[in-house]
Structure formats: C-alpha cells, structure tokens
N, C-alpha and C. Protein backbone atom coordinates (compact mmCIF):
# COMPACT_ATOMS: atom_id res chain seq x y z
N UNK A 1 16.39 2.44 129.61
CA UNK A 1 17.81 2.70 129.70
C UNK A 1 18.27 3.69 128.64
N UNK A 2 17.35 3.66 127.86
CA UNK A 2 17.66 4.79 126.74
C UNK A 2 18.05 6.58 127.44
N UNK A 3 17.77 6.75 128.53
CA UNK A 3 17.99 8.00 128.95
C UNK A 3 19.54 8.31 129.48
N UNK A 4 20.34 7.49 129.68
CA UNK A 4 21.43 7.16 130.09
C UNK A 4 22.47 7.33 128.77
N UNK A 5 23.56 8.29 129.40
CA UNK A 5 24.84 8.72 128.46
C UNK A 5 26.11 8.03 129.32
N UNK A 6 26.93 8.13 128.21
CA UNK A 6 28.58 7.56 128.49
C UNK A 6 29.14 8.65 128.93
N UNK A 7 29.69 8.36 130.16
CA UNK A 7 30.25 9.35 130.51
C UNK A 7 31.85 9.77 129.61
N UNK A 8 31.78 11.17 129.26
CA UNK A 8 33.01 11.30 128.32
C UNK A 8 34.28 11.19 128.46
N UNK A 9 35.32 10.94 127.86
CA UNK A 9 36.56 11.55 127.62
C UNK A 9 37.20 12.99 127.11
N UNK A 10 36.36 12.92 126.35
CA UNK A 10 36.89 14.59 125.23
C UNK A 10 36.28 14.91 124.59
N UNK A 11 36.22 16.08 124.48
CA UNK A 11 35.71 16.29 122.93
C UNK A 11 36.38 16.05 121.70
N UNK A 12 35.70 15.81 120.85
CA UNK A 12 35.65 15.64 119.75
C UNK A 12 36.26 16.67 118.91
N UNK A 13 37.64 16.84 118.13
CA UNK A 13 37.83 17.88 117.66
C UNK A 13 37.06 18.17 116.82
N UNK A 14 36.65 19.68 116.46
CA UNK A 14 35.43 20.64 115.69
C UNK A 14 34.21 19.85 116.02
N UNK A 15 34.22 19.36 117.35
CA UNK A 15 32.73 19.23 117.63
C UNK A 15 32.38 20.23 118.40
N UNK A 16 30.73 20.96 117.95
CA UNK A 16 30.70 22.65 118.51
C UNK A 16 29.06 22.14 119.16
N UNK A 17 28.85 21.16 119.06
CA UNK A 17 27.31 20.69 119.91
C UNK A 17 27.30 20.66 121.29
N UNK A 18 28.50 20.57 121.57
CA UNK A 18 28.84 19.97 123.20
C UNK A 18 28.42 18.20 123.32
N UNK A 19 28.97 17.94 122.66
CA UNK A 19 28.38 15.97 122.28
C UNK A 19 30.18 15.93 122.97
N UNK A 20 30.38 15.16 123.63
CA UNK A 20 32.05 14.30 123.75
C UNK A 20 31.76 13.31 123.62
N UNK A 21 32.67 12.43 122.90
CA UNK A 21 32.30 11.19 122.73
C UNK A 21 33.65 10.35 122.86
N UNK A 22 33.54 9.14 122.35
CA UNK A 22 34.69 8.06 122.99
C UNK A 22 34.92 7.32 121.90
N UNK A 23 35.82 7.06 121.57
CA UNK A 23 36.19 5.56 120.01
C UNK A 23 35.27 4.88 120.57
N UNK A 24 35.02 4.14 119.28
CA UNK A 24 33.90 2.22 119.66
C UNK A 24 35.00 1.41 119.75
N UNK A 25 33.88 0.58 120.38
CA UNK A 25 34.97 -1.20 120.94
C UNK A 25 35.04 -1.56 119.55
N UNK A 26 36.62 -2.03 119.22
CA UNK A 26 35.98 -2.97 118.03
C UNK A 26 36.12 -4.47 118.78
N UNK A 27 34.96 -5.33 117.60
CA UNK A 27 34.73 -6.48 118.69
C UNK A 27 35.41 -7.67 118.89
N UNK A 28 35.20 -8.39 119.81
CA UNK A 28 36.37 -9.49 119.85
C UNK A 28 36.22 -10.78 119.00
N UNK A 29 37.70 -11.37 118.60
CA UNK A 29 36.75 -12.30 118.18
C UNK A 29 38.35 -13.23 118.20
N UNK A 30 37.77 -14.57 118.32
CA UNK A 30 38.95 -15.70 118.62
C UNK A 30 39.66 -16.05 117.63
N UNK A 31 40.73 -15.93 117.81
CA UNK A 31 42.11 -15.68 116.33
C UNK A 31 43.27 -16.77 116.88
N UNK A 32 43.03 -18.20 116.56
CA UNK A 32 43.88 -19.20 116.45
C UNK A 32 44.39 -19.88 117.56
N UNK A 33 42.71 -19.54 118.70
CA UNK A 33 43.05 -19.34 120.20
C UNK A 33 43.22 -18.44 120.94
N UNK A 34 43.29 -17.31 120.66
CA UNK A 34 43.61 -16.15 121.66
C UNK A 34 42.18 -15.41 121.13
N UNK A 35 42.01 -14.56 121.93
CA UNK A 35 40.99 -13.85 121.85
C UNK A 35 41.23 -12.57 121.66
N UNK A 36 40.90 -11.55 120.75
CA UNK A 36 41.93 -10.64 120.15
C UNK A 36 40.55 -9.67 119.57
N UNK A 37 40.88 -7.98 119.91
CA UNK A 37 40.26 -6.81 119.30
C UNK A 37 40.36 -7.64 117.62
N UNK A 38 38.91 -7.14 117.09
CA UNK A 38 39.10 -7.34 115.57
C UNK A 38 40.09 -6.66 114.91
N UNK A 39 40.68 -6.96 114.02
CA UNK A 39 41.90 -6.07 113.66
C UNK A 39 41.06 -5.17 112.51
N UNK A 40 41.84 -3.77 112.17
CA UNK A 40 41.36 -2.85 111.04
C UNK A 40 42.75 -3.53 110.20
N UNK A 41 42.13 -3.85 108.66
CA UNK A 41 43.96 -4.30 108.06
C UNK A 41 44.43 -3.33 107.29
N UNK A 42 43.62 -2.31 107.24
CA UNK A 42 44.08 -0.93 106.99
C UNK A 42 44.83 0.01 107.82
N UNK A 43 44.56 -0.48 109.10
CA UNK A 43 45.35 0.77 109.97
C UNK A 43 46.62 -0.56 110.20
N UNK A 44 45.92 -1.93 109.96
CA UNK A 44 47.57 -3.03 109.90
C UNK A 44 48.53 -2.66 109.26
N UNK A 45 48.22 -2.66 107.96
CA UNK A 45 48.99 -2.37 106.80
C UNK A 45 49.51 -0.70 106.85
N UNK A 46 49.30 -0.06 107.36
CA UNK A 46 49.49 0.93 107.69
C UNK A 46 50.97 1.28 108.60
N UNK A 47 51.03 0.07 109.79
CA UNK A 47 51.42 0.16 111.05
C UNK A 47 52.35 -0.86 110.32
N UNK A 48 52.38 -1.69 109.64
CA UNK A 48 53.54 -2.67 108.79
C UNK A 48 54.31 -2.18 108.03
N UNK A 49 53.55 -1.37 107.26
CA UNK A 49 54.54 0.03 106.41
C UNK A 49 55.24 0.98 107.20
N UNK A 50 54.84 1.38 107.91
CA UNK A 50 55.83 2.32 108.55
C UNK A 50 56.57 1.70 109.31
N UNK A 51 56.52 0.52 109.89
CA UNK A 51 57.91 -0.20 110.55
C UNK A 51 58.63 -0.72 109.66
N UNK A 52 58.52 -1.04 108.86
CA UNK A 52 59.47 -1.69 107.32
C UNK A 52 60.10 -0.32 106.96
N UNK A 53 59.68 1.19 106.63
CA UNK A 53 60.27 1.78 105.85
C UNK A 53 61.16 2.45 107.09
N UNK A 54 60.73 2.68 107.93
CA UNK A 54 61.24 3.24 109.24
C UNK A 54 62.36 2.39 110.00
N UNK A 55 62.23 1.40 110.00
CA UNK A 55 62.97 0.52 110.70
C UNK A 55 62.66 0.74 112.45
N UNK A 56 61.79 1.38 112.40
CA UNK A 56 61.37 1.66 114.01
C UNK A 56 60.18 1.27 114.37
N UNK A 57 59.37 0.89 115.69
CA UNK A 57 58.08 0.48 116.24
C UNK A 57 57.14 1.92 115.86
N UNK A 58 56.11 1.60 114.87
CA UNK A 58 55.40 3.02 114.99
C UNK A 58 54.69 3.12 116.37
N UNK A 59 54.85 2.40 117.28
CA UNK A 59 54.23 2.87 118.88
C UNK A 59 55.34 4.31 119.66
N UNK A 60 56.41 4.03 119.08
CA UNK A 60 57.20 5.31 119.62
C UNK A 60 56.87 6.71 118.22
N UNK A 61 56.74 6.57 117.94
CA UNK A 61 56.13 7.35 116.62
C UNK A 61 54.75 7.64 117.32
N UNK A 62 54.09 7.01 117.48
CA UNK A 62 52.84 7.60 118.20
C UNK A 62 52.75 8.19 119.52
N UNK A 63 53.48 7.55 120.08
CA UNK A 63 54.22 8.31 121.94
C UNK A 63 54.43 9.43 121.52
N UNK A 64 55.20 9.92 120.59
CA UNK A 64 56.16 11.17 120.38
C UNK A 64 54.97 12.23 119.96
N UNK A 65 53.57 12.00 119.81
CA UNK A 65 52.54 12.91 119.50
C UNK A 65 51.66 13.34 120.63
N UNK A 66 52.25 14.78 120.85
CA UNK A 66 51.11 15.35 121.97
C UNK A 66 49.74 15.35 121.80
N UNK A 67 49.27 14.95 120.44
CA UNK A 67 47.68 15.40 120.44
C UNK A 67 47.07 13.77 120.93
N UNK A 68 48.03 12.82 120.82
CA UNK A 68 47.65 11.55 121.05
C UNK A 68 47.39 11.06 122.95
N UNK A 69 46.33 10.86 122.87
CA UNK A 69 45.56 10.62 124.13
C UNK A 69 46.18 9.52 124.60
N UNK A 70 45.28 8.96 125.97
CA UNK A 70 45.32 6.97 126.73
C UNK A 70 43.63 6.90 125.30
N UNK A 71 42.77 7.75 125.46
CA UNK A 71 41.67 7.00 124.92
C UNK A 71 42.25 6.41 123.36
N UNK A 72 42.94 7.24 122.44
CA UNK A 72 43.70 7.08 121.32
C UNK A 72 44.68 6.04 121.21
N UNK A 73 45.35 5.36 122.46
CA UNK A 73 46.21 4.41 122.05
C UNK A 73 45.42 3.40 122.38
N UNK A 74 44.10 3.45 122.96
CA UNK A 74 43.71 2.40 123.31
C UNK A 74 42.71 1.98 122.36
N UNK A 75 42.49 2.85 121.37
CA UNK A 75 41.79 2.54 120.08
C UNK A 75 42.62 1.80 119.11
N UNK A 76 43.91 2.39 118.98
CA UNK A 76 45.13 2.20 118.78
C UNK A 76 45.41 0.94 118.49
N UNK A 77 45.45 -0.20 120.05
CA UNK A 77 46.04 -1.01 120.04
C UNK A 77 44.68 -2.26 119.66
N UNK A 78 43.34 -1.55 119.87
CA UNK A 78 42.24 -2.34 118.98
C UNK A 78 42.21 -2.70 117.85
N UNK A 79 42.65 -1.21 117.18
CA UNK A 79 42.56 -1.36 115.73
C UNK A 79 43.97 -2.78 115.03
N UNK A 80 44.66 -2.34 115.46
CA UNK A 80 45.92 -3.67 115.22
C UNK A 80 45.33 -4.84 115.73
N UNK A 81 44.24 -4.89 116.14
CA UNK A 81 44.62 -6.55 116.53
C UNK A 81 44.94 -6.88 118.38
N UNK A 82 45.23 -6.21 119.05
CA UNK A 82 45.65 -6.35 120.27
C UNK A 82 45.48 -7.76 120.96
N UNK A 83 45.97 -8.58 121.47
CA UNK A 83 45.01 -9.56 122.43
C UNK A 83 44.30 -8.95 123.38
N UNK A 84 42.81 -9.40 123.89
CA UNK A 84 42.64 -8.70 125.01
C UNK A 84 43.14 -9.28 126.08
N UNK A 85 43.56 -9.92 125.99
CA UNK A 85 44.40 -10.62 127.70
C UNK A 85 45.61 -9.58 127.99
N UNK A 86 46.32 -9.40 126.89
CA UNK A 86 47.36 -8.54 126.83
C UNK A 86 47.03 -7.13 127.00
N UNK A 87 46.16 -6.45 126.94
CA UNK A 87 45.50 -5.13 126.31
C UNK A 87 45.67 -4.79 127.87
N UNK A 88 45.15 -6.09 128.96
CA UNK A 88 44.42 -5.78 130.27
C UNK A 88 45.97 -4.98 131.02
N UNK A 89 47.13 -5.12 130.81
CA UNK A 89 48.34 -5.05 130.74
C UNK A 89 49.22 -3.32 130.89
N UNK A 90 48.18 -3.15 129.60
CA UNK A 90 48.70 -1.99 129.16
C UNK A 90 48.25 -0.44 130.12
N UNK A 91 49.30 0.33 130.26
CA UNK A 91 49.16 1.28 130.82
C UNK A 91 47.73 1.96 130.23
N UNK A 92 47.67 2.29 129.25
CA UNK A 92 46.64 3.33 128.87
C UNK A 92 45.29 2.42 128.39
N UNK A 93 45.13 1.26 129.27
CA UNK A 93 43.51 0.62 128.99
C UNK A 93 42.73 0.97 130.23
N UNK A 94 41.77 0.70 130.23
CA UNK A 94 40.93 1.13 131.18
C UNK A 94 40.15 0.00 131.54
N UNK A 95 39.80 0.03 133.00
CA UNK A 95 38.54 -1.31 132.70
C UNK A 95 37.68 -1.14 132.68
N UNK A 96 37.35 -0.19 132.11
CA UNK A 96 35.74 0.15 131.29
C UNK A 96 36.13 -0.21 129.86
N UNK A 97 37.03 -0.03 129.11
CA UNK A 97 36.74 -0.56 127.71
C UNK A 97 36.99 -2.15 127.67
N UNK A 98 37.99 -2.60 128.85
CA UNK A 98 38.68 -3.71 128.63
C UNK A 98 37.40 -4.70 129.14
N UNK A 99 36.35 -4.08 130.04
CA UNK A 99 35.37 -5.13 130.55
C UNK A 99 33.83 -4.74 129.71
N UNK A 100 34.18 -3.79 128.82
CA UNK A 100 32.74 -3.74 128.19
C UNK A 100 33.17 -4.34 126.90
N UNK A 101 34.57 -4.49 126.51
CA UNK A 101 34.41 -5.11 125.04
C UNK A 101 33.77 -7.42 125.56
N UNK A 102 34.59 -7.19 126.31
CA UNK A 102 33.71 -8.80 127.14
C UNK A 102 32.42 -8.97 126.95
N UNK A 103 31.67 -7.68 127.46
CA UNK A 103 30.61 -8.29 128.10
C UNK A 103 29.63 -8.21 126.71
N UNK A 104 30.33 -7.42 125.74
CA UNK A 104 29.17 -7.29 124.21
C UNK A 104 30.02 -8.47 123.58
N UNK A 105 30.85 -8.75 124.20
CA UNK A 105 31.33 -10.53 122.96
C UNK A 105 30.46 -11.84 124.00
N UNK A 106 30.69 -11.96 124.59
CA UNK A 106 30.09 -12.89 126.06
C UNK A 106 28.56 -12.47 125.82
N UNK A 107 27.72 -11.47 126.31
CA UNK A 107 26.32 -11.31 126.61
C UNK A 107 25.50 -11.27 125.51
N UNK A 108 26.37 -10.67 124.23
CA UNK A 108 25.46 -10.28 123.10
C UNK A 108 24.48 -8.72 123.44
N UNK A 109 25.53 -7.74 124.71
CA UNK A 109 24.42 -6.34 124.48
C UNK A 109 25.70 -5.58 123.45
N UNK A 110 25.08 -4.32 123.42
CA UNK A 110 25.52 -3.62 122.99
C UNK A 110 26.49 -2.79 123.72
N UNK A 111 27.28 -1.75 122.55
CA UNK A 111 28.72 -1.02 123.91
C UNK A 111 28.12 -0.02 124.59
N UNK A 112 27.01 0.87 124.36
CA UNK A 112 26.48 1.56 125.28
C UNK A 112 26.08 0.58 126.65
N UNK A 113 25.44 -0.35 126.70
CA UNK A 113 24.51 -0.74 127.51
C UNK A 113 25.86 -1.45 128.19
N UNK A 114 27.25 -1.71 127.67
CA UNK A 114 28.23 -2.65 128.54
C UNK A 114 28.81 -1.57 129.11
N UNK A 115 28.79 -0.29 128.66
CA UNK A 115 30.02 0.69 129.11
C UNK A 115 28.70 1.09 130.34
N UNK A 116 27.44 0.91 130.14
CA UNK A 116 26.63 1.39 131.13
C UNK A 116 26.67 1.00 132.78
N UNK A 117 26.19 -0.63 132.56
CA UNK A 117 26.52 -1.47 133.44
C UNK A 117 28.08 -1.24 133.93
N UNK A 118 29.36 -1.25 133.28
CA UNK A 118 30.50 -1.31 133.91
C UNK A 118 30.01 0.45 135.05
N UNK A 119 29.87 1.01 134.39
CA UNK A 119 29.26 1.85 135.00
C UNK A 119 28.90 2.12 136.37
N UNK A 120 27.86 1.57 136.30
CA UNK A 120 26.46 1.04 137.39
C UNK A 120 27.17 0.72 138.72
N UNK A 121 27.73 -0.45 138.09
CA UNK A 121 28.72 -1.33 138.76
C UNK A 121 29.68 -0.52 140.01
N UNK A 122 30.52 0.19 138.90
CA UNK A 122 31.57 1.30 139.82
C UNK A 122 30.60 2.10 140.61
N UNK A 123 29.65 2.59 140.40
CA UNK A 123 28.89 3.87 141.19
C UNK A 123 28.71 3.25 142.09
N UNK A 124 27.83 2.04 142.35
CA UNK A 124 27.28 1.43 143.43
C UNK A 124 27.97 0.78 144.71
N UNK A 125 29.85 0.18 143.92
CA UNK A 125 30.44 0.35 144.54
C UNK A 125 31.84 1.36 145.71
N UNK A 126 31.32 2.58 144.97
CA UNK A 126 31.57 4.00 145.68
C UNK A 126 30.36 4.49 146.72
N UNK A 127 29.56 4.15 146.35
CA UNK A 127 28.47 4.70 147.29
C UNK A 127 28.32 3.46 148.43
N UNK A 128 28.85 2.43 148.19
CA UNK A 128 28.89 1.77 149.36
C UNK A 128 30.06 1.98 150.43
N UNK A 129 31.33 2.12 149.65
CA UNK A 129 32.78 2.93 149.81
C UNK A 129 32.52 4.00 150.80
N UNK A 130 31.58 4.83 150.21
CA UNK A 130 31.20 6.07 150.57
C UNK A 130 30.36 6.14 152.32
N UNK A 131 29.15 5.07 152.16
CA UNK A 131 28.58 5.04 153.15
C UNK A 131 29.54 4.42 154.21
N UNK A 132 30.07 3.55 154.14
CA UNK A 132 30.58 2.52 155.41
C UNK A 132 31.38 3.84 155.87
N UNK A 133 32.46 4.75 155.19
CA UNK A 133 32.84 5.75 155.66
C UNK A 133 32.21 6.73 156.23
N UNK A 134 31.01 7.19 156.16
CA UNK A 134 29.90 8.33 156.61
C UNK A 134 30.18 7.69 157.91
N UNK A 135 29.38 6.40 157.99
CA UNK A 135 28.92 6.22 158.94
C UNK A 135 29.71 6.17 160.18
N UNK A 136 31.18 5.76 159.91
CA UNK A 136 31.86 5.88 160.70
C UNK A 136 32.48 7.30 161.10
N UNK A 137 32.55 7.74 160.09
CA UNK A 137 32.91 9.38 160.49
C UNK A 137 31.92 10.32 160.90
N UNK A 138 30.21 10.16 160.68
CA UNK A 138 29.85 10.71 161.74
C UNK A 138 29.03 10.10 162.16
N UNK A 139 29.38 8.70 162.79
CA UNK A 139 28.85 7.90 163.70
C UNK A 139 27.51 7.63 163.45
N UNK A 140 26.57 7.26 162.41
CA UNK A 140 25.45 6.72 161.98
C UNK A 140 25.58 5.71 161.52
N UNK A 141 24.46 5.49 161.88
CA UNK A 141 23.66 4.16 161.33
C UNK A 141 24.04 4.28 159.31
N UNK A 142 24.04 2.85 158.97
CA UNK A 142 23.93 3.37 157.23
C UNK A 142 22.78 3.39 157.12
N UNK A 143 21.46 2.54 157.80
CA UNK A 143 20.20 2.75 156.89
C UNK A 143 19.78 4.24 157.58
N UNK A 144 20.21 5.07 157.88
CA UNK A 144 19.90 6.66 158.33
C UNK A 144 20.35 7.44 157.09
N UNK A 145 21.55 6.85 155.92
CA UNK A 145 21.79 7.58 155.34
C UNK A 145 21.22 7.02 153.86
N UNK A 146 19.86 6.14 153.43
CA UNK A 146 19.40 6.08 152.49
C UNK A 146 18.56 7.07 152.81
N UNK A 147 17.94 7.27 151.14
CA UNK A 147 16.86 8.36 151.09
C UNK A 147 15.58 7.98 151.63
N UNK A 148 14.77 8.43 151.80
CA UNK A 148 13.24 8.15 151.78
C UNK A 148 12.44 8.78 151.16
C-alpha cells in the first residue's frame, strides 16, 4: 500500500516540488463524554484572546480571509477542540477527514491508510454508479464491461 498517494487539495504555499498536501487529523480523544478533535491550547489560547480583546467570534475574523480555505477551517475547527459529532455538521468538513479521523481512533491505522480506504471505498462505489449506468445506456451486460 505504500505506492498509494492522498489525493490533494492544494498546494502548499512556496512548495516548488509539485508535493500538495493536506493538514493532519489531529486525533480524537474522549473529553468528559463527547468525543472531540484533540485540542492545540495554543491555537485555544489564541482563539480566547482574540474573542476577549475583540469582543467578536474569531470564526468571522477568519471568514473575512480570502486566503482561508474549507481544508483550513477544517483544520481550524480541529485544532480548537471541535466535537466530532458536531464537526459532521459543518459546512466545510468533508467525509473524508470526518471518517478517517474515526477510523485511526477506532482501528488503530494510520491517516494515510484511513484517508486511503475512505478512498477505495468512494471509487468502488462510482464505478459501480458508473457501470449499472453503462449498461443501461448502451444496453450491456455489466460482466461485458470488466476487464480481462
């Protein structure tokens, strides 16, 4: 499985390799009953300070930034702490991060190998998507349209 890449989001600003890459899951872990992104208490304390001195949600403070992505708020709302029940919610999650941070708290793999499988998963169910439609649109059989 080692030959297998994540498929990207972006590049990487001043990355000149052609590498794109994606934030890491941070991992889950059960916080007083809820099950919740590990929090950073640096980007906490961070996000506590500027609503105290501001008197405003720094989430509209971060809306208001064009360079700020869905992959960026969704690191975003990791780094704070997020619940993931709640996370599943949010406009800018995906269920590739929201079902691979699961499956490396639940399975014990790693986020390549969960973002892989979520992966796998989707392809296999497009290509089935895909066939039942062939077949009806140009009238074949599906086992005519595996390879040999």
């Amino acid at each position: 499985m080692a030959d297998k890449k994540i498929v990207p989001i972006r590049k990487a600003k001043g990355a000149s390799d052609g590498v794109d890459l994606k934030h890491p899951l941070q991992p889950l872990v059960l916080v007083e009953g809820t099950l919740r992104f590990k929090e950073n208490h640096a980007v906490n304390a961070l996000y506590e300070m500027v609503k105290e001195k501001t008197g405003q949600d720094p989430w509209h403070i971060i809306y208001g930034c064009p360079e700020v992505n869905k992959d960026d708020l969704r690191q975003f709302a990791q780094l704070i702490g997020y619940s993931h029940s709640g996370s599943g919610t949010l406009s800018y999650m995906d269920d590739e991060t929201w079902e691979a941070a699961l499956a490396v708290r639940d399975r014990g793999i790693s986020e390549l190998e969960a973002r892989n499988r979520y992966l796998e998963r989707r392809h296999a169910k497009m290509v089935k998507k895909l066939g039942a439609l062939a077949t009806h649109v140009f009238n074949v059989d599906i086992d005519d349209l595996e390879p040999r």
